[in-house]
C-alpha atoms as a PDB file:
ATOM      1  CA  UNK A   1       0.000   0.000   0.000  1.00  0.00           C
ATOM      2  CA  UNK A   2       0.853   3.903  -0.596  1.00  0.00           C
ATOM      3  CA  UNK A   3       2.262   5.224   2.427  1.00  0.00           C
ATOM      4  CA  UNK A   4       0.948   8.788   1.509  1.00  0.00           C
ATOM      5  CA  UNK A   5      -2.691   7.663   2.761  1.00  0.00           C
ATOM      6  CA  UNK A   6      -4.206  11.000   5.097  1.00  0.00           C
ATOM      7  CA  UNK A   7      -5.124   9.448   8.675  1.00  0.00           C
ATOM      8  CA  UNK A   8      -8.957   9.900   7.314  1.00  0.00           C
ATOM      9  CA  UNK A   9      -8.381   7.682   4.694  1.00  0.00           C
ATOM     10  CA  UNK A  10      -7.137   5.072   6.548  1.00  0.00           C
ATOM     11  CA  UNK A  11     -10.034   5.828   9.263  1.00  0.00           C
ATOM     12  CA  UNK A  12     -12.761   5.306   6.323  1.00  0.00           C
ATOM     13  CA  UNK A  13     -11.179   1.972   4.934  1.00  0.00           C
ATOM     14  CA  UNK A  14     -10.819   0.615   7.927  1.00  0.00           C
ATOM     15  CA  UNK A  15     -14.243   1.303   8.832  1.00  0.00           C
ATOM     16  CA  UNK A  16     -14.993   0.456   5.607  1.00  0.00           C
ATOM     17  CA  UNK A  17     -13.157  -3.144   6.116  1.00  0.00           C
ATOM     18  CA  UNK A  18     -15.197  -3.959   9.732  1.00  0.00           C
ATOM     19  CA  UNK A  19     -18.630  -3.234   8.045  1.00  0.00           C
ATOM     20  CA  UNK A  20     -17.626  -5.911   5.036  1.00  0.00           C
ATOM     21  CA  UNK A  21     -16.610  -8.685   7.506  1.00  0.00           C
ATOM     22  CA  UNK A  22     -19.611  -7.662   9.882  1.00  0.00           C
ATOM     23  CA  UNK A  23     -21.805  -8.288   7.192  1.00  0.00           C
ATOM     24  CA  UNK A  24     -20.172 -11.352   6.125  1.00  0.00           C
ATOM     25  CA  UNK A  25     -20.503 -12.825   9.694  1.00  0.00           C
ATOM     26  CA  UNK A  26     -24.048 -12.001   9.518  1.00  0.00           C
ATOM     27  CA  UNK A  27     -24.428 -13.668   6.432  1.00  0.00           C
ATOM     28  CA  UNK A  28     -22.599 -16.772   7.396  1.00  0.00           C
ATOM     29  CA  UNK A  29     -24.153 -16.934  10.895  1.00  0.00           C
ATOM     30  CA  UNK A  30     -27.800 -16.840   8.669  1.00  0.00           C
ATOM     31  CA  UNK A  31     -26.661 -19.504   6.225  1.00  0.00           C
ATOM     32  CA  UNK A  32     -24.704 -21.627   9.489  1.00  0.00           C
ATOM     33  CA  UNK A  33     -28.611 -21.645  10.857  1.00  0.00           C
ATOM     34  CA  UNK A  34     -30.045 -22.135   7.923  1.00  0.00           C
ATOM     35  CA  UNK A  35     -27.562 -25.097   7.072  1.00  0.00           C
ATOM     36  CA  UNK A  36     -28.239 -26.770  10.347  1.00  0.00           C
ATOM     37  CA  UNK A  37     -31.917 -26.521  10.068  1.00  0.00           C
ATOM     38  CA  UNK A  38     -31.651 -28.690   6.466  1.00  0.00           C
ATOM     39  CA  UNK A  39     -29.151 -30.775   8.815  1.00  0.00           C
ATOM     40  CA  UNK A  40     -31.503 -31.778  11.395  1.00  0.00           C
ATOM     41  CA  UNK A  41     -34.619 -32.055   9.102  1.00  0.00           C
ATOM     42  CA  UNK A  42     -32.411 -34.139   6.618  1.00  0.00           C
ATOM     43  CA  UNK A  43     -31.512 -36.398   9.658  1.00  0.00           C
ATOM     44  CA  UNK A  44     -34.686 -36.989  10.959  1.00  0.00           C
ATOM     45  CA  UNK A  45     -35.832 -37.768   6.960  1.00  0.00           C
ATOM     46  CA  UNK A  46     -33.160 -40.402   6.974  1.00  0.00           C
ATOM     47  CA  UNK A  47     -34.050 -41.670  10.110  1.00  0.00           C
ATOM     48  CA  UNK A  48     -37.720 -42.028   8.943  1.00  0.00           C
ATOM     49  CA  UNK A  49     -36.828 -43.707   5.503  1.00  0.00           C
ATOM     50  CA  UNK A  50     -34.231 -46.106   7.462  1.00  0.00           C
ATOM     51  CA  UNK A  51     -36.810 -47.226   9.479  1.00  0.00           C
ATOM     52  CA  UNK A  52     -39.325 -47.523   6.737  1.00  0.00           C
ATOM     53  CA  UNK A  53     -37.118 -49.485   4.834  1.00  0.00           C
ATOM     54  CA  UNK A  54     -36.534 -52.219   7.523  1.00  0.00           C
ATOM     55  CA  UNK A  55     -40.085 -52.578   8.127  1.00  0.00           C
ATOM     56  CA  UNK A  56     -40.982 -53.031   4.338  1.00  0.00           C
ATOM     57  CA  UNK A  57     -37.587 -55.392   3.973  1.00  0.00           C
ATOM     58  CA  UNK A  58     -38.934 -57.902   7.159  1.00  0.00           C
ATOM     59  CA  UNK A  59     -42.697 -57.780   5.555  1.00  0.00           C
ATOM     60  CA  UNK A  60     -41.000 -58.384   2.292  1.00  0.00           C
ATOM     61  CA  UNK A  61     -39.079 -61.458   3.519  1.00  0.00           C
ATOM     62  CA  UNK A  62     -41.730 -62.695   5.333  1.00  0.00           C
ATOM     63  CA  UNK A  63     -44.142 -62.268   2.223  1.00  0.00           C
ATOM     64  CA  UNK A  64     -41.476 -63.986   0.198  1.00  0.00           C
ATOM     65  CA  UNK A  65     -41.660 -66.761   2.840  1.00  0.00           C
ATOM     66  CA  UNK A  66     -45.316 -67.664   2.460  1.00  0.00           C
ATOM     67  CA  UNK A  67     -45.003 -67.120  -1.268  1.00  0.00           C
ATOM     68  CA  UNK A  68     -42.073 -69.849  -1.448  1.00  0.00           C
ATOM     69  CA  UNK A  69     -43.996 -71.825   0.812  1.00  0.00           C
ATOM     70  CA  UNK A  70     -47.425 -72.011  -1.065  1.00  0.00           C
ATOM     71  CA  UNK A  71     -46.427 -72.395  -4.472  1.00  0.00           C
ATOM     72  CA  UNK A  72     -43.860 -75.527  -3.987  1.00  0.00           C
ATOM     73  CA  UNK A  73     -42.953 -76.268  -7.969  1.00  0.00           C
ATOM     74  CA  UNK A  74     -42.708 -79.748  -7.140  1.00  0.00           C
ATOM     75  CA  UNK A  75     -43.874 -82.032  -9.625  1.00  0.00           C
ATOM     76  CA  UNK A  76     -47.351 -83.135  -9.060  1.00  0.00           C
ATOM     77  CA  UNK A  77     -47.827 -86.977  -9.417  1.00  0.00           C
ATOM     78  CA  UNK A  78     -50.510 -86.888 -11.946  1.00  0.00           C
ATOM     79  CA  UNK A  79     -48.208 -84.653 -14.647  1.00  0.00           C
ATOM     80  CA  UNK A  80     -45.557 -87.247 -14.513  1.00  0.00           C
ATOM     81  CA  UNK A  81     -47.982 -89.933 -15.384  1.00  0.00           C
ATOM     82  CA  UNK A  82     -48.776 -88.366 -18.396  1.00  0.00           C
ATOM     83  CA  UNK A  83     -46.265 -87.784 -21.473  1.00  0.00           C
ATOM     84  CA  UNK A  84     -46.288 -83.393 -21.411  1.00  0.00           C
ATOM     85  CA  UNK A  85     -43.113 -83.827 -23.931  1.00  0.00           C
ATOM     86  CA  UNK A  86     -39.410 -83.423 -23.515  1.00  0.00           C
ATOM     87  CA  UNK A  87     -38.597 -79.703 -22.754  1.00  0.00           C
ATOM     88  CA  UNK A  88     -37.390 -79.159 -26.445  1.00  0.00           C
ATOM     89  CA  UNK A  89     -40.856 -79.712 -27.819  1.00  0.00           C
ATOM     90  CA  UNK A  90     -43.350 -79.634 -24.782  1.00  0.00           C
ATOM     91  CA  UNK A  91     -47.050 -80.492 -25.785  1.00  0.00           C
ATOM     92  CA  UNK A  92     -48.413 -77.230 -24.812  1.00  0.00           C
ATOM     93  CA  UNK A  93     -52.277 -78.388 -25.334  1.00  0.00           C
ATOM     94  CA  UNK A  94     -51.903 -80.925 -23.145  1.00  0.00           C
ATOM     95  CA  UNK A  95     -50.604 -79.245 -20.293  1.00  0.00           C
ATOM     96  CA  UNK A  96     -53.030 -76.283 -20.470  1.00  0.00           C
ATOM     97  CA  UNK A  97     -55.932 -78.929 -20.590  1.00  0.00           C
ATOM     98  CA  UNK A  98     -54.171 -79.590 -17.188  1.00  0.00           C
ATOM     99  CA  UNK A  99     -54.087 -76.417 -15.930  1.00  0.00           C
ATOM    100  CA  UNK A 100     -57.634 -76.428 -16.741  1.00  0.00           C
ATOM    101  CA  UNK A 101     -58.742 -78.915 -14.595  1.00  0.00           C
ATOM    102  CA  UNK A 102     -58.449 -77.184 -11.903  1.00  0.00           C
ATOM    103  CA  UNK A 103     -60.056 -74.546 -12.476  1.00  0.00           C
ATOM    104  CA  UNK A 104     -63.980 -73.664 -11.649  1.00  0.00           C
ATOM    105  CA  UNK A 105     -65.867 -74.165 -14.774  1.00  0.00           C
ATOM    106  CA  UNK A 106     -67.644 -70.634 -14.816  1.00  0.00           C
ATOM    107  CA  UNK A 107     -64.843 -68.640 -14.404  1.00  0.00           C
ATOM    108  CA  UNK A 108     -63.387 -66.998 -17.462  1.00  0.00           C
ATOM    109  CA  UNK A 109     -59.747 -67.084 -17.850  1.00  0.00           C
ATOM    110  CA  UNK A 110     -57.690 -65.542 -20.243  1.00  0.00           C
ATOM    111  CA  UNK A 111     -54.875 -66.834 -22.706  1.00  0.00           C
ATOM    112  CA  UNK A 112     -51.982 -64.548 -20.453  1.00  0.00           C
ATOM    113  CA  UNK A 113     -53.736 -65.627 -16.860  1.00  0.00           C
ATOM    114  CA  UNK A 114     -53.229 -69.219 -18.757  1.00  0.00           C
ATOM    115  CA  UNK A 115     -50.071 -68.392 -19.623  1.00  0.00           C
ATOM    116  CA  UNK A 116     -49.055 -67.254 -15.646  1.00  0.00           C
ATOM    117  CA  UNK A 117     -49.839 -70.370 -14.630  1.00  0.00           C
ATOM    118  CA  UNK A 118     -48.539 -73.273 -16.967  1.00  0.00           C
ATOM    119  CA  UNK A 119     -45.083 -71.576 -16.592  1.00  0.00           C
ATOM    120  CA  UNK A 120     -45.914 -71.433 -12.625  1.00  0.00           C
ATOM    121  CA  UNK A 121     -46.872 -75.094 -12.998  1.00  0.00           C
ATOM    122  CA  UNK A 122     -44.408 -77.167 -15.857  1.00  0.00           C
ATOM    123  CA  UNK A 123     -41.826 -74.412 -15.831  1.00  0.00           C
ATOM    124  CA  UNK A 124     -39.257 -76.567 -15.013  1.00  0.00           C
ATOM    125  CA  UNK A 125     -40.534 -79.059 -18.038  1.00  0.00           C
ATOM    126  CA  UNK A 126     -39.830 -75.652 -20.567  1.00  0.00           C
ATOM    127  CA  UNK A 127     -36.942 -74.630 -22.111  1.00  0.00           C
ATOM    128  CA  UNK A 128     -38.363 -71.302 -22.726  1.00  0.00           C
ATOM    129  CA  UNK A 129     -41.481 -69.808 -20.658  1.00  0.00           C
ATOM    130  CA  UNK A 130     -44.866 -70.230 -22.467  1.00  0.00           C
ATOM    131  CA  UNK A 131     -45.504 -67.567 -24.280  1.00  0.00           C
ATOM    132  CA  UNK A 132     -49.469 -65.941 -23.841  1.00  0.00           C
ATOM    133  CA  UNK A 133     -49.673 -66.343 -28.266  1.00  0.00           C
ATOM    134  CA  UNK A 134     -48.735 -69.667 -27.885  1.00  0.00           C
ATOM    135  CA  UNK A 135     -51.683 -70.978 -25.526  1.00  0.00           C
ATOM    136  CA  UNK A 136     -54.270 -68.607 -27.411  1.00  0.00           C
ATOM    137  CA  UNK A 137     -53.416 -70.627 -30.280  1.00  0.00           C
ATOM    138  CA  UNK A 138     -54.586 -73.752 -27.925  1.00  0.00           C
ATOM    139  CA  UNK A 139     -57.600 -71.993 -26.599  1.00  0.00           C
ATOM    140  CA  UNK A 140     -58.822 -70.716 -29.480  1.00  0.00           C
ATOM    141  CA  UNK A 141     -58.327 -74.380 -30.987  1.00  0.00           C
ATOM    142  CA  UNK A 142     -60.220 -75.638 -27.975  1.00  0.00           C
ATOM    143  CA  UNK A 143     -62.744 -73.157 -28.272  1.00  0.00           C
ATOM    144  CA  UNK A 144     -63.127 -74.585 -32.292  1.00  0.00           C
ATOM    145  CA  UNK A 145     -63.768 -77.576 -31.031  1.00  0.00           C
ATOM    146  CA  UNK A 146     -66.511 -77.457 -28.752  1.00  0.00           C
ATOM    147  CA  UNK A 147     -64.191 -77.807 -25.316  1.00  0.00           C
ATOM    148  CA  UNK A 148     -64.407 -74.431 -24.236  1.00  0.00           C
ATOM    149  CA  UNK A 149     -67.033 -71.407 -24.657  1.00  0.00           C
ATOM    150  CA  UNK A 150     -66.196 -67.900 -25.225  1.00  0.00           C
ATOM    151  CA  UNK A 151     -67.117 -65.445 -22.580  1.00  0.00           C
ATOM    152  CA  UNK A 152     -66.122 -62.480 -24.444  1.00  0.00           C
ATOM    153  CA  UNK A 153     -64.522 -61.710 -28.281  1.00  0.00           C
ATOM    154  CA  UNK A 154     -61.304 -60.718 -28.737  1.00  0.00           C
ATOM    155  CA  UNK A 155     -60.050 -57.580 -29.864  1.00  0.00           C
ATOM    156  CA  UNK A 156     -56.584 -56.176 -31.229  1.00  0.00           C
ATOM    157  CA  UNK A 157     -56.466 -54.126 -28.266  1.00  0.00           C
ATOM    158  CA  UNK A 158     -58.326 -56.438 -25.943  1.00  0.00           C
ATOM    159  CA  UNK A 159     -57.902 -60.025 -25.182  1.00  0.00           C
ATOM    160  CA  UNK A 160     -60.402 -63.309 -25.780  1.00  0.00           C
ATOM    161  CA  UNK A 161     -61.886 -64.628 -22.257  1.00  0.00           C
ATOM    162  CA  UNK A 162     -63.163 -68.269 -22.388  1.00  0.00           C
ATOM    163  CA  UNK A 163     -64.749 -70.826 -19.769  1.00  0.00           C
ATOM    164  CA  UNK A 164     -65.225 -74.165 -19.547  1.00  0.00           C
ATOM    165  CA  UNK A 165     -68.861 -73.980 -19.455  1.00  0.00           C
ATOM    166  CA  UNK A 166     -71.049 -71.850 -20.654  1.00  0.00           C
ATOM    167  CA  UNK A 167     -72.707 -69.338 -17.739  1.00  0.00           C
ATOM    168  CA  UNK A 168     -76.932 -69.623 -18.478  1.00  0.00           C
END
């Protein structure tokens, strides 16, 4: 600095110097609150999600539990009686006729819903999962023949429902 400053000068800069950093300390002091206000409500977020997430994790495990449990894939002993096909060329009709067994005879099922459950049922028999085309081709064929009874039309945008018998 210019050592020719008047004692006035150096009176106003240095004034003007404590009112910068006075206002800076205000500044910071505001933000400091403000920063530990997002802090604490950031914390007690976390703490809420954390705990949220265990809950939903155990209910998820034990959901996963009774799932495993009620649908055991095992083999039942009437589809190994019957020849379903090797896994390279299952006999898809055949094992939706299963699958139709047991279901109510009024209830109308869909070639997808179908679909859901002969890959639930003989997916381990599959080499690929059965594909909801694949057993509408069946119904439909089924339907052609007399076996099953259309509950409502297909439609490019909506799919064919069928029953076993025919509701009156």
């Amino acid at each position: 600095m210019s050592e020719n400053l008047s004692i006035r000068e150096i009176l106003d800069r240095l004034t003007q110097r404590i009112a910068t950093h006075r206002e800076q300390e205000a500044h910071h002091a505001r933000q400091e609150e403000h920063h530990r206000e997002q802090k604490d409500f950031h914390a007690s977020e976390l703490g809420k999600a954390e705990k949220s997430l265990a809950a939903f994790e155990a209910s998820a495990a034990d959901a996963l539990g009774f799932v495993a449990v009620a649908a055991d894939h095992r083999p039942r002993p009437e589809d190994e009686i019957e020849d379903l096909g090797p896994a390279s060329r299952p006999k898809i009709g055949r094992m939706v006729a299963k699958v139709l067994e047991n279901l109510d005879p009024y209830q109308p099922f869909s070639p997808t819903a179908i679909a859901r459950a002969l890959n639930e049922r003989f997916g381990n028999r599959l080499r690929r999962p059965a594909d909801p085309r694949q057993v509408s081709f069946v119904l439909r064929r089924m339907h052609l023949q007399g076996r099953l009874f259309a509950a409502r039309k297909g439609r490019p945008y909506l799919e064919a429902l069928y029953s076993r018998q025919r509701r009156e």
